[in-house]
PDB file of N, CA and C in Angstrom:
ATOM      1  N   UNK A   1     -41.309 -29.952  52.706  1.00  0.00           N
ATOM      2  CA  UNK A   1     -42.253 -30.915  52.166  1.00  0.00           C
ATOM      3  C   UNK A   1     -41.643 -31.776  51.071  1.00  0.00           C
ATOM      4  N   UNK A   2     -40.468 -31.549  50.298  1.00  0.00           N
ATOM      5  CA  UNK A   2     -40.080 -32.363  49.351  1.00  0.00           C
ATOM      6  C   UNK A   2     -40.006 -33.996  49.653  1.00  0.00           C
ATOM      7  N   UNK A   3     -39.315 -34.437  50.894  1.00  0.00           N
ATOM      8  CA  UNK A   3     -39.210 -35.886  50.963  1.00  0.00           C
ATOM      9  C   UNK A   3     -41.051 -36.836  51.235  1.00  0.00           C
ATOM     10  N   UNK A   4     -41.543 -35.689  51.816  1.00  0.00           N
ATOM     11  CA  UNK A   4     -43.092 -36.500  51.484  1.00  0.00           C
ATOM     12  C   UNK A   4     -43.724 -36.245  49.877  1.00  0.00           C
ATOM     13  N   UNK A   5     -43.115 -34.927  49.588  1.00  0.00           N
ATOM     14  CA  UNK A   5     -43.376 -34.961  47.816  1.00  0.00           C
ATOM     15  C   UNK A   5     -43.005 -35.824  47.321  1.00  0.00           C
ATOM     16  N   UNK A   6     -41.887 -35.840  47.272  1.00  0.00           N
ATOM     17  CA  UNK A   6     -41.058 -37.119  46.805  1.00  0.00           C
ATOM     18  C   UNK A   6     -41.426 -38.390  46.876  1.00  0.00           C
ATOM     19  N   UNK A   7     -42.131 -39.264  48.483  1.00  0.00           N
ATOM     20  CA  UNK A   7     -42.863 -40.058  48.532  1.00  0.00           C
ATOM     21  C   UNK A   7     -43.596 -40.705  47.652  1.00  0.00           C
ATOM     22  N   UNK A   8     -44.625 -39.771  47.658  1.00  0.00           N
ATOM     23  CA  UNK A   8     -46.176 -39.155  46.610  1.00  0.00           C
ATOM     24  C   UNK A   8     -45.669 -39.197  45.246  1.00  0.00           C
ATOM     25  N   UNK A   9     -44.730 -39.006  45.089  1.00  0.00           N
ATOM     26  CA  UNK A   9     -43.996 -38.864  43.293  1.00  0.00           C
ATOM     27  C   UNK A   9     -43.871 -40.403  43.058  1.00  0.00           C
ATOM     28  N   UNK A  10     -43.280 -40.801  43.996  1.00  0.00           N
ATOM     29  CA  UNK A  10     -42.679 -42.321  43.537  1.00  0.00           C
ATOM     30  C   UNK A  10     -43.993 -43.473  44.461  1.00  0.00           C
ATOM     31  N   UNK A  11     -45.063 -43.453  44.814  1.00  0.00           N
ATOM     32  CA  UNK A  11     -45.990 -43.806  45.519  1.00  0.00           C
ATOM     33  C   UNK A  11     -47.273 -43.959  44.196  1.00  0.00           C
ATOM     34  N   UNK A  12     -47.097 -42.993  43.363  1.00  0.00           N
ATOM     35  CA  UNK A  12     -48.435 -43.042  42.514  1.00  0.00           C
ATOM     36  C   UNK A  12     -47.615 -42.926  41.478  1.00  0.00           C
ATOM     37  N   UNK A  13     -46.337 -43.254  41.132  1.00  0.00           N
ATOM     38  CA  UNK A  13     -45.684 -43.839  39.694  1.00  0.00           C
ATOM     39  C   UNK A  13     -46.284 -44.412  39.141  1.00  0.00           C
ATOM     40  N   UNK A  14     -46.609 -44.389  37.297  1.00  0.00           N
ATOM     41  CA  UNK A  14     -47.333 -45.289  36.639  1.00  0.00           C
ATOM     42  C   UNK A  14     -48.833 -45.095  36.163  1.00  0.00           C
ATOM     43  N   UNK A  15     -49.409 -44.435  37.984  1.00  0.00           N
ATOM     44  CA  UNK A  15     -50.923 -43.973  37.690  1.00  0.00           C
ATOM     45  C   UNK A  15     -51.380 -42.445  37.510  1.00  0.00           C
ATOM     46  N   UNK A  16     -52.500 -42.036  37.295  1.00  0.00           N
ATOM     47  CA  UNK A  16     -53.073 -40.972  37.601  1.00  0.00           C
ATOM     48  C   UNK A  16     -52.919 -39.676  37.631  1.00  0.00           C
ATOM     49  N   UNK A  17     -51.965 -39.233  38.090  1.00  0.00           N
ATOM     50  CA  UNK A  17     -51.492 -38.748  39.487  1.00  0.00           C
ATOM     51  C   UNK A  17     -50.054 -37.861  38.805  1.00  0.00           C
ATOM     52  N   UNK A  18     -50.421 -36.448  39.251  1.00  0.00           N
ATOM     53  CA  UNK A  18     -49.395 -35.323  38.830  1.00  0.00           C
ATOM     54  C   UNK A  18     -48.749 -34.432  40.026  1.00  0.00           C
ATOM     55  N   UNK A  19     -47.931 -34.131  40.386  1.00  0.00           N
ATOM     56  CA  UNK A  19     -47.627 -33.485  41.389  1.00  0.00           C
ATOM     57  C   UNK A  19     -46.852 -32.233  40.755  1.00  0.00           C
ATOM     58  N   UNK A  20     -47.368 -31.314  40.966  1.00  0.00           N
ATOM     59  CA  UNK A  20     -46.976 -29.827  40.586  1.00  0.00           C
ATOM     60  C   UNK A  20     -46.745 -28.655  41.961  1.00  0.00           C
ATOM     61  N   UNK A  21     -45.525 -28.211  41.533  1.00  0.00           N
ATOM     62  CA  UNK A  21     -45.276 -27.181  42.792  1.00  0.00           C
ATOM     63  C   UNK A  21     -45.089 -26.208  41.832  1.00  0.00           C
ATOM     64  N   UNK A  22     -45.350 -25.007  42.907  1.00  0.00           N
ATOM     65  CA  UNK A  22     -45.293 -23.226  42.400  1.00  0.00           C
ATOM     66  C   UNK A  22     -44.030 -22.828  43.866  1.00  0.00           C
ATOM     67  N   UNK A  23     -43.597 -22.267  43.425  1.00  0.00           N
ATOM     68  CA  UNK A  23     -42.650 -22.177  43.995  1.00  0.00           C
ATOM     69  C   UNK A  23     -42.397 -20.158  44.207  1.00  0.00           C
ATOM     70  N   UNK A  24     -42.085 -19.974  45.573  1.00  0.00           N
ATOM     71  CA  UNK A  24     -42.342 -18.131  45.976  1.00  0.00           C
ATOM     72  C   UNK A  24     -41.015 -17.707  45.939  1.00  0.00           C
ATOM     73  N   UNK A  25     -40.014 -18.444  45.954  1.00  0.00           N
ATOM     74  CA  UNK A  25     -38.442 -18.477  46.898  1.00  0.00           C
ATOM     75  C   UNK A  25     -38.284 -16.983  46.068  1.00  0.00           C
ATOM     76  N   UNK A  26     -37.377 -16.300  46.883  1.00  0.00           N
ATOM     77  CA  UNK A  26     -36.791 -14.676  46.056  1.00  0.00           C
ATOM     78  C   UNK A  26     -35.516 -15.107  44.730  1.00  0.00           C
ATOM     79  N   UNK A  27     -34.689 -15.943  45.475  1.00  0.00           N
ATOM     80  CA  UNK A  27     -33.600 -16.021  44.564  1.00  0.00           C
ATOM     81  C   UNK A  27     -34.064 -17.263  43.658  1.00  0.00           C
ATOM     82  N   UNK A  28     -34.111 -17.077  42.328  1.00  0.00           N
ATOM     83  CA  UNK A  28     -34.550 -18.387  41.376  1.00  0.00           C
ATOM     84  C   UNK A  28     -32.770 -19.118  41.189  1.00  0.00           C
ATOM     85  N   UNK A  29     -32.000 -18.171  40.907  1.00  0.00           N
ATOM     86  CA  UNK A  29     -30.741 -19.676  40.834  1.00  0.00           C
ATOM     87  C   UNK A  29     -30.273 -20.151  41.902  1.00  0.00           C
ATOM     88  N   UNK A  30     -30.667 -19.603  43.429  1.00  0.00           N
ATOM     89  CA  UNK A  30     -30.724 -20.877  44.920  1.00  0.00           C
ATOM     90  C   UNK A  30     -31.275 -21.582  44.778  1.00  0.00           C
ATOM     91  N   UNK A  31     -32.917 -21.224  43.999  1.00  0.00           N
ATOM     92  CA  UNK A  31     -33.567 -22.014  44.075  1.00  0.00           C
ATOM     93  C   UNK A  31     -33.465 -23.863  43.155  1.00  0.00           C
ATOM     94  N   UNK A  32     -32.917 -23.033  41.972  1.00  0.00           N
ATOM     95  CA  UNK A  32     -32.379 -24.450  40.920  1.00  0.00           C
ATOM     96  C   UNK A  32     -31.555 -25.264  41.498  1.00  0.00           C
ATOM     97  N   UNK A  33     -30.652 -24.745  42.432  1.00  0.00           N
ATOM     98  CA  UNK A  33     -29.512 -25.444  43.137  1.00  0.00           C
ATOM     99  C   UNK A  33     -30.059 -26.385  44.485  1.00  0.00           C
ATOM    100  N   UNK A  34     -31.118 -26.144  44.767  1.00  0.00           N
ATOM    101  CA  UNK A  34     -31.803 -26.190  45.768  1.00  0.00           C
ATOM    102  C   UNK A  34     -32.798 -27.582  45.207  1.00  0.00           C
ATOM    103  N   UNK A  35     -33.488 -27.431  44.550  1.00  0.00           N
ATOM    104  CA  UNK A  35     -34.388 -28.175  43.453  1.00  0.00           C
ATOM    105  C   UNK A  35     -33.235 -29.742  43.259  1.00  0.00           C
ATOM    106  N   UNK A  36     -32.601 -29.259  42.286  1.00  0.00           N
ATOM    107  CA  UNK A  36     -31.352 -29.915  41.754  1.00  0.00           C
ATOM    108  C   UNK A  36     -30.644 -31.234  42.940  1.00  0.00           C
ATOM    109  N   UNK A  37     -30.356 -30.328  44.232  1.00  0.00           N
ATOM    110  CA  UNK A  37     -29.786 -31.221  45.450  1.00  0.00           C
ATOM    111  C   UNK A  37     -31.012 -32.306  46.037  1.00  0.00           C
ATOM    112  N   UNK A  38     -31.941 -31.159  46.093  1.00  0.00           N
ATOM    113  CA  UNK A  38     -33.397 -32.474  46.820  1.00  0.00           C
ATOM    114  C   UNK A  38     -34.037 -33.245  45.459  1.00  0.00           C
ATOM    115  N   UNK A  39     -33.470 -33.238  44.606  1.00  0.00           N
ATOM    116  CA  UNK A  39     -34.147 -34.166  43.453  1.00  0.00           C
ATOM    117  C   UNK A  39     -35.499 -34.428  42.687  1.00  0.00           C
ATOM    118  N   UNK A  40     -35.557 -33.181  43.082  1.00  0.00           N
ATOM    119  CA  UNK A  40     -37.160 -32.663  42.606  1.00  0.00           C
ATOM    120  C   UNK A  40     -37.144 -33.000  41.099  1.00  0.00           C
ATOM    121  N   UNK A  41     -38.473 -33.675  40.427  1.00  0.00           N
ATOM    122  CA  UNK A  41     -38.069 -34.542  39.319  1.00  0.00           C
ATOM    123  C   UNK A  41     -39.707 -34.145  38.784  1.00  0.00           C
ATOM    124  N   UNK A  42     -40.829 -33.306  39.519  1.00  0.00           N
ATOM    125  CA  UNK A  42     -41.868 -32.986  38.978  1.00  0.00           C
ATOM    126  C   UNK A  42     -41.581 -31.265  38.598  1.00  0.00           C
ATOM    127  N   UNK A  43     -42.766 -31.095  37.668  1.00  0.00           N
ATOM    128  CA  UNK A  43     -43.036 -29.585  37.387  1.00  0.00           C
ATOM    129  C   UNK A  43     -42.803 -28.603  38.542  1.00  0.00           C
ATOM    130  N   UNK A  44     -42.013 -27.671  38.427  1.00  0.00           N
ATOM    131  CA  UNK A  44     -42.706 -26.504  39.714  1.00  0.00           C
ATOM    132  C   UNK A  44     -41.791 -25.279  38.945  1.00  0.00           C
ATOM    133  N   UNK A  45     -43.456 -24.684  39.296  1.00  0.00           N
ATOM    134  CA  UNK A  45     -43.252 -23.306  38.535  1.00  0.00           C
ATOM    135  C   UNK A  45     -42.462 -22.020  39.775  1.00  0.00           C
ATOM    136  N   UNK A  46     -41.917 -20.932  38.891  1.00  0.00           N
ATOM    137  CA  UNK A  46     -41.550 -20.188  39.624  1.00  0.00           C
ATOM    138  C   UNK A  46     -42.353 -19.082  39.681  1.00  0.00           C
ATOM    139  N   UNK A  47     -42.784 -18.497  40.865  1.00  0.00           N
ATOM    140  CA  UNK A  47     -43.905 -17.627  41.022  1.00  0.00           C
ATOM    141  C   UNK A  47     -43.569 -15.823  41.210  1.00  0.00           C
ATOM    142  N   UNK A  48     -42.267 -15.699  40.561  1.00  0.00           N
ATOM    143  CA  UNK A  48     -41.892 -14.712  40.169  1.00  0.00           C
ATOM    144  C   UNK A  48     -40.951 -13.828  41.689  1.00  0.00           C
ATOM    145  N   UNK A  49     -40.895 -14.680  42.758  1.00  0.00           N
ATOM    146  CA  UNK A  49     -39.697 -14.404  43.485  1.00  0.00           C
ATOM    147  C   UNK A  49     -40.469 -13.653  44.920  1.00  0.00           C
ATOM    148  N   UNK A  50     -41.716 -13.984  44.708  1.00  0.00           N
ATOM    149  CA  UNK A  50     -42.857 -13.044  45.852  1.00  0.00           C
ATOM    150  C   UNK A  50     -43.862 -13.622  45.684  1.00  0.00           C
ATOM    151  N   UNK A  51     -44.913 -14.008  47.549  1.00  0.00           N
ATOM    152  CA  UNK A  51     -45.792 -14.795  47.896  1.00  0.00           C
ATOM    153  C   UNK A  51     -46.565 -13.724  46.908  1.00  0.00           C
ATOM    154  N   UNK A  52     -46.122 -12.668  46.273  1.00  0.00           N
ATOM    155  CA  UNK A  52     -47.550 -11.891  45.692  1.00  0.00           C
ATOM    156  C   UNK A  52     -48.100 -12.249  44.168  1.00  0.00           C
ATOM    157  N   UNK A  53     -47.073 -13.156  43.727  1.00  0.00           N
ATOM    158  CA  UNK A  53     -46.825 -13.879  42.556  1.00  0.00           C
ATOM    159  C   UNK A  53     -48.042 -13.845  41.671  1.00  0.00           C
ATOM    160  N   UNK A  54     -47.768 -13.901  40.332  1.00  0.00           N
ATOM    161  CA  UNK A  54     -49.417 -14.209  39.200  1.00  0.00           C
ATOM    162  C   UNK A  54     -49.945 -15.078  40.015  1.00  0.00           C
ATOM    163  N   UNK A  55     -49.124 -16.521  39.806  1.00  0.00           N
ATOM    164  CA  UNK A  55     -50.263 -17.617  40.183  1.00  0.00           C
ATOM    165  C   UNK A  55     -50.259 -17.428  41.901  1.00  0.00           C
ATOM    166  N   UNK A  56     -49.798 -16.992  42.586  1.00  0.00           N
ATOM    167  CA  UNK A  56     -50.583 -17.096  44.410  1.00  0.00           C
ATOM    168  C   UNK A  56     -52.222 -16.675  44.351  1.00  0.00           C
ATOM    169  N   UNK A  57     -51.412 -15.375  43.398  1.00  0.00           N
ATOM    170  CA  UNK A  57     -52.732 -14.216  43.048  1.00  0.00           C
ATOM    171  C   UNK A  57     -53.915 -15.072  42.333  1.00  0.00           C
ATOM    172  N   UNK A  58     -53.679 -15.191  41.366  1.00  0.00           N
ATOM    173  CA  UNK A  58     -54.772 -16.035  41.050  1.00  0.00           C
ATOM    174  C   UNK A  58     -55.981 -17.283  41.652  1.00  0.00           C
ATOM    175  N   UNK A  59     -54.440 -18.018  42.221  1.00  0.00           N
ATOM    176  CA  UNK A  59     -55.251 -19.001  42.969  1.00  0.00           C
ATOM    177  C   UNK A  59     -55.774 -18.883  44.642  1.00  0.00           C
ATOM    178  N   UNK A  60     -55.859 -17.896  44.536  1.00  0.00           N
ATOM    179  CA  UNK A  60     -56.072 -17.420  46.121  1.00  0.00           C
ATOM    180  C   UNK A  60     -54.882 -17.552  47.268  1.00  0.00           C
ATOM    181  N   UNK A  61     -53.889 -17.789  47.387  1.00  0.00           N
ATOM    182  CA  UNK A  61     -53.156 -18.651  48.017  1.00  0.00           C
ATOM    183  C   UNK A  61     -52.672 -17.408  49.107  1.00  0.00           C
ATOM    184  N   UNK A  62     -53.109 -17.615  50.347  1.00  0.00           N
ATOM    185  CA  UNK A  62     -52.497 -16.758  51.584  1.00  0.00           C
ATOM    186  C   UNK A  62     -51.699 -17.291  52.298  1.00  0.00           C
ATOM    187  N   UNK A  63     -51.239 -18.181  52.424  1.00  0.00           N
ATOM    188  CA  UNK A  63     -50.246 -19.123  53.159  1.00  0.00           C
ATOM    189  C   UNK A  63     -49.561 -20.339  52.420  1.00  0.00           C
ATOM    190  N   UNK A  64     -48.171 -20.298  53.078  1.00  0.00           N
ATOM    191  CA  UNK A  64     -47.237 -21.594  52.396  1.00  0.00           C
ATOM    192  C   UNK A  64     -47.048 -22.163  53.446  1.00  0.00           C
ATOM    193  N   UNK A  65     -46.927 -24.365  52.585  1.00  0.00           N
ATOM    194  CA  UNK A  65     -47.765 -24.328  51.355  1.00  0.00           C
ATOM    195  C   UNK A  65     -49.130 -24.255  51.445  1.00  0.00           C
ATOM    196  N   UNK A  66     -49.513 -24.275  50.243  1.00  0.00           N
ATOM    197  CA  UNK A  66     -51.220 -24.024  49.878  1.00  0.00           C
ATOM    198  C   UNK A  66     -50.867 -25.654  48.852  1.00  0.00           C
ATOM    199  N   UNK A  67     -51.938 -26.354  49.600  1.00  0.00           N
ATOM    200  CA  UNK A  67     -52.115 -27.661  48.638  1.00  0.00           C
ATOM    201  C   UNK A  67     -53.461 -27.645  48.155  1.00  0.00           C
ATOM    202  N   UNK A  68     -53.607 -27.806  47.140  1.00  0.00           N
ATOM    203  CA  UNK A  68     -54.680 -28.181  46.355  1.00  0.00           C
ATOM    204  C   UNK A  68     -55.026 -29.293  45.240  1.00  0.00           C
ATOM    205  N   UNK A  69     -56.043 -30.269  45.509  1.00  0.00           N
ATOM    206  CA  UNK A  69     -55.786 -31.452  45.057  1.00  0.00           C
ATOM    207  C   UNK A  69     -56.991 -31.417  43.617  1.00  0.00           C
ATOM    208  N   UNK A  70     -56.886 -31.565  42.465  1.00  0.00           N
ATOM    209  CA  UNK A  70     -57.552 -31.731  41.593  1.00  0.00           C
ATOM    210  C   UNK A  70     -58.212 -33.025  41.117  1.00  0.00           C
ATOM    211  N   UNK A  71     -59.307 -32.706  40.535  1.00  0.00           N
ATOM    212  CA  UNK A  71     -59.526 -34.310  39.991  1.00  0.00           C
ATOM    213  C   UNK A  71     -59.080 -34.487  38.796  1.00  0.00           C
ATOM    214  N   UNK A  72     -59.852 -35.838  37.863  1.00  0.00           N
ATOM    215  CA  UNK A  72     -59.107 -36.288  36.696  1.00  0.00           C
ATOM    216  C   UNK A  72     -59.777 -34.758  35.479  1.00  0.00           C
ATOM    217  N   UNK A  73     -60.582 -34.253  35.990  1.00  0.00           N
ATOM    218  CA  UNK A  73     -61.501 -33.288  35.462  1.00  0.00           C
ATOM    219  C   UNK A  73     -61.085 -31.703  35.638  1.00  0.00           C
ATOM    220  N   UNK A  74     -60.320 -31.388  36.045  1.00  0.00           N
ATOM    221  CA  UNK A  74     -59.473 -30.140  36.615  1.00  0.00           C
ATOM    222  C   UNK A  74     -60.687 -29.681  37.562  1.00  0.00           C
ATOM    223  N   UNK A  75     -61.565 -30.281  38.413  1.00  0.00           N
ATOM    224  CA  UNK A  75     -61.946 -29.503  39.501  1.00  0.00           C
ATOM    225  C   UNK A  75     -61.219 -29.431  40.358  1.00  0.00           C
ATOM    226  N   UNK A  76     -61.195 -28.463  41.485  1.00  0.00           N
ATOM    227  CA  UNK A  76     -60.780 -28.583  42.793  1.00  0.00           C
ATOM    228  C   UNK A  76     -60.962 -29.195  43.716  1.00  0.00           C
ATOM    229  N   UNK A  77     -61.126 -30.500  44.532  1.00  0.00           N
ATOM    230  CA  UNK A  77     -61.820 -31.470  45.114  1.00  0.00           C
ATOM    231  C   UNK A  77     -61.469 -30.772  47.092  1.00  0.00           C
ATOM    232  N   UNK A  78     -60.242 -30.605  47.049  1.00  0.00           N
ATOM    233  CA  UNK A  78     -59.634 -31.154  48.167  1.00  0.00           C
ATOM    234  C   UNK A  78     -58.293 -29.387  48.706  1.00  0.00           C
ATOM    235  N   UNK A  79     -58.353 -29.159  49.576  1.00  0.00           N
ATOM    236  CA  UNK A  79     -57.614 -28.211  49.655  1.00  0.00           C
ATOM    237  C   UNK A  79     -56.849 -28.336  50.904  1.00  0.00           C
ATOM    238  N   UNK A  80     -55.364 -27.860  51.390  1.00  0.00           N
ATOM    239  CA  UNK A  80     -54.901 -28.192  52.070  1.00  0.00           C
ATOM    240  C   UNK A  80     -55.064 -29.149  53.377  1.00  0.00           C
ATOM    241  N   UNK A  81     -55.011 -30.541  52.642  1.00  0.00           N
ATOM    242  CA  UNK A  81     -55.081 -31.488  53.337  1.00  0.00           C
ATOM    243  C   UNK A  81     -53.368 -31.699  53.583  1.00  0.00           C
ATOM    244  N   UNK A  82     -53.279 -32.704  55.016  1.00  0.00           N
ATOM    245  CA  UNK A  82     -51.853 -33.107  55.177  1.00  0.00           C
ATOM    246  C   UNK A  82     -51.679 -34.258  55.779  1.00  0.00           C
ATOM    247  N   UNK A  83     -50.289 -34.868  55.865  1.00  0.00           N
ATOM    248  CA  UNK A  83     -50.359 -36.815  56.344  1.00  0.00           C
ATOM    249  C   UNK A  83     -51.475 -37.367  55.901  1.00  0.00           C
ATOM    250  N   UNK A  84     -51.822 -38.171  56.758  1.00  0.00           N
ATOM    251  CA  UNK A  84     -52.793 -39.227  56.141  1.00  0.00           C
ATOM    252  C   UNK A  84     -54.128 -38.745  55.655  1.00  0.00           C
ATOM    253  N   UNK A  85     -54.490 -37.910  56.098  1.00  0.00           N
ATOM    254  CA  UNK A  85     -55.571 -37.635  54.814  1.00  0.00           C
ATOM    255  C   UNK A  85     -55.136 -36.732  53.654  1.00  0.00           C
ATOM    256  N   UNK A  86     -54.181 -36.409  53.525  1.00  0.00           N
ATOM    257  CA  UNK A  86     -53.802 -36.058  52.144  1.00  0.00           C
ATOM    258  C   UNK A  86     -53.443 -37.447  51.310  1.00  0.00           C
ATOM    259  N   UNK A  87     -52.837 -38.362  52.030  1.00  0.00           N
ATOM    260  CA  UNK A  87     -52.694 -39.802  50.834  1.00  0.00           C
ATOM    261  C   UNK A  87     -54.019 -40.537  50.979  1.00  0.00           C
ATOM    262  N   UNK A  88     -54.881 -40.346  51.777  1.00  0.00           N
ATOM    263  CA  UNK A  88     -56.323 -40.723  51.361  1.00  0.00           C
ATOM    264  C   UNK A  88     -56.986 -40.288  49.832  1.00  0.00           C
ATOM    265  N   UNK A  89     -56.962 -38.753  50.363  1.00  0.00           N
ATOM    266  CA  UNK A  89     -57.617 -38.445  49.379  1.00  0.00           C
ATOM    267  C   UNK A  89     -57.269 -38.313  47.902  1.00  0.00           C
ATOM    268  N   UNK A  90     -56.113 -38.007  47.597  1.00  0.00           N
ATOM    269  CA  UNK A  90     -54.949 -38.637  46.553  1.00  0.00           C
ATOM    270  C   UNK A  90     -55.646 -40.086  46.029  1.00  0.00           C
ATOM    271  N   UNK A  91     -55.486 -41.066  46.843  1.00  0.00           N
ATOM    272  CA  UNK A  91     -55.682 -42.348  46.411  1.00  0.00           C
ATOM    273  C   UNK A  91     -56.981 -42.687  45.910  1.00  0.00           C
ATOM    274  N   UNK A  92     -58.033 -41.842  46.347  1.00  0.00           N
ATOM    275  CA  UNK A  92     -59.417 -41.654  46.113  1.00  0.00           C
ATOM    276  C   UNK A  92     -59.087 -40.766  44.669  1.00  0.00           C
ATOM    277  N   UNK A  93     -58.910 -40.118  44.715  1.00  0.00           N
ATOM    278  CA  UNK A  93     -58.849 -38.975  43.356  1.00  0.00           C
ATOM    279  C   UNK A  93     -58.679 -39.929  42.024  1.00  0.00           C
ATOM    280  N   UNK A  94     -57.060 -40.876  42.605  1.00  0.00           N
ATOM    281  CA  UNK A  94     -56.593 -41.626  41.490  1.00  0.00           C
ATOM    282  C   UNK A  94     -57.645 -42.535  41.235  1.00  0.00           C
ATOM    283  N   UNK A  95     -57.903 -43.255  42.057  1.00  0.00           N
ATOM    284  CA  UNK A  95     -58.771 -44.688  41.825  1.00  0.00           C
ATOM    285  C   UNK A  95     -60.188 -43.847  41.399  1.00  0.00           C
ATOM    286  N   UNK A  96     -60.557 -42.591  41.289  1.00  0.00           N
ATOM    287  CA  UNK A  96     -61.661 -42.941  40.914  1.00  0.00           C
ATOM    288  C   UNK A  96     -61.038 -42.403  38.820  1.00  0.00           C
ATOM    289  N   UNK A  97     -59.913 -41.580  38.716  1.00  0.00           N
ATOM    290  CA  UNK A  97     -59.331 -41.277  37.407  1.00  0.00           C
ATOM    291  C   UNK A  97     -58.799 -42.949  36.747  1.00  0.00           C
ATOM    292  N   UNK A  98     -58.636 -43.461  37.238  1.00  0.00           N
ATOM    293  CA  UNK A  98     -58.622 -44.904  36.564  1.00  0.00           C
ATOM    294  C   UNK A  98     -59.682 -45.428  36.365  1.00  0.00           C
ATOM    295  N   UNK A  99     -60.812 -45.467  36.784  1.00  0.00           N
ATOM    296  CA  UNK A  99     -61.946 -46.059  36.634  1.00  0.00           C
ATOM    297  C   UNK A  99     -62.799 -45.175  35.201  1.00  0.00           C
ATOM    298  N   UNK A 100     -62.650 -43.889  35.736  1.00  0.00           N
ATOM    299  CA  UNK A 100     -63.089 -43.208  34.403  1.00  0.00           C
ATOM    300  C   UNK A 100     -62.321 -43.135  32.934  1.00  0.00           C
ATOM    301  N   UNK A 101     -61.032 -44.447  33.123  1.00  0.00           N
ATOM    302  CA  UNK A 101     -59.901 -44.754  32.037  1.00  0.00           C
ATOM    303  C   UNK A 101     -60.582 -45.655  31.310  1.00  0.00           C
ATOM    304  N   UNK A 102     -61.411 -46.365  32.387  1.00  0.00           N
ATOM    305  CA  UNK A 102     -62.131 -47.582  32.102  1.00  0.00           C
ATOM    306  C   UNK A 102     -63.063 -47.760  30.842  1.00  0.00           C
ATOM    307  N   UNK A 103     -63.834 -46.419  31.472  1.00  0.00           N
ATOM    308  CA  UNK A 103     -65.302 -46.648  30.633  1.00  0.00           C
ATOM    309  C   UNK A 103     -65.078 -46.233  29.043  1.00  0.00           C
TER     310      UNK A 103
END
């Protein structure tokens, strides 16, 4: 998923819009090297080296990935959406967090 992350990173530059990964991988220094080569340039946490991780655990997460889209409000709006309705609803999320920049 990184080169459509990546997309999405440089697609909503400027506005709104945060892109955060949690990350399961076992080895964390493949993983930096790994990170490092695909140019990963947002937050992503390491989830302690197992899908059984604090945050999987917490956030319910039974399958990778698990996307979950927030609003400007930290609700949960939107949950594993993908292609075009994941940049729908993204673009909806943002445009309505700019509008509430507004008032």
């Amino acid at each position: 998923m990184y080169p459509h992350e990546r997309s999405l990173v440089k697609k909503f530059e400027g506005r709104p819009f945060v892109l955060i990964g949690v990350n399961s991988d076992s080895d964390r220094e493949r993983l930096k090297k790994r990170m490092a080569k695909e140019g990963i340039s947002w937050r992503s946490f390491f989830d302690g080296g197992s899908t059984n991780g604090p945050i999987a655990n917490q956030w319910n997460v039974m399958a990778w990935p698990t996307i979950y889209l927030l609003d400007h409000e930290g609700r949960i709006r939107f949950k594993d959406l993908r292609g075009s309705k994941l940049e729908k609803a993204i673009e909806k999320l943002v445009a309505q967090a700019e509008e509430s920049m507004k008032d």
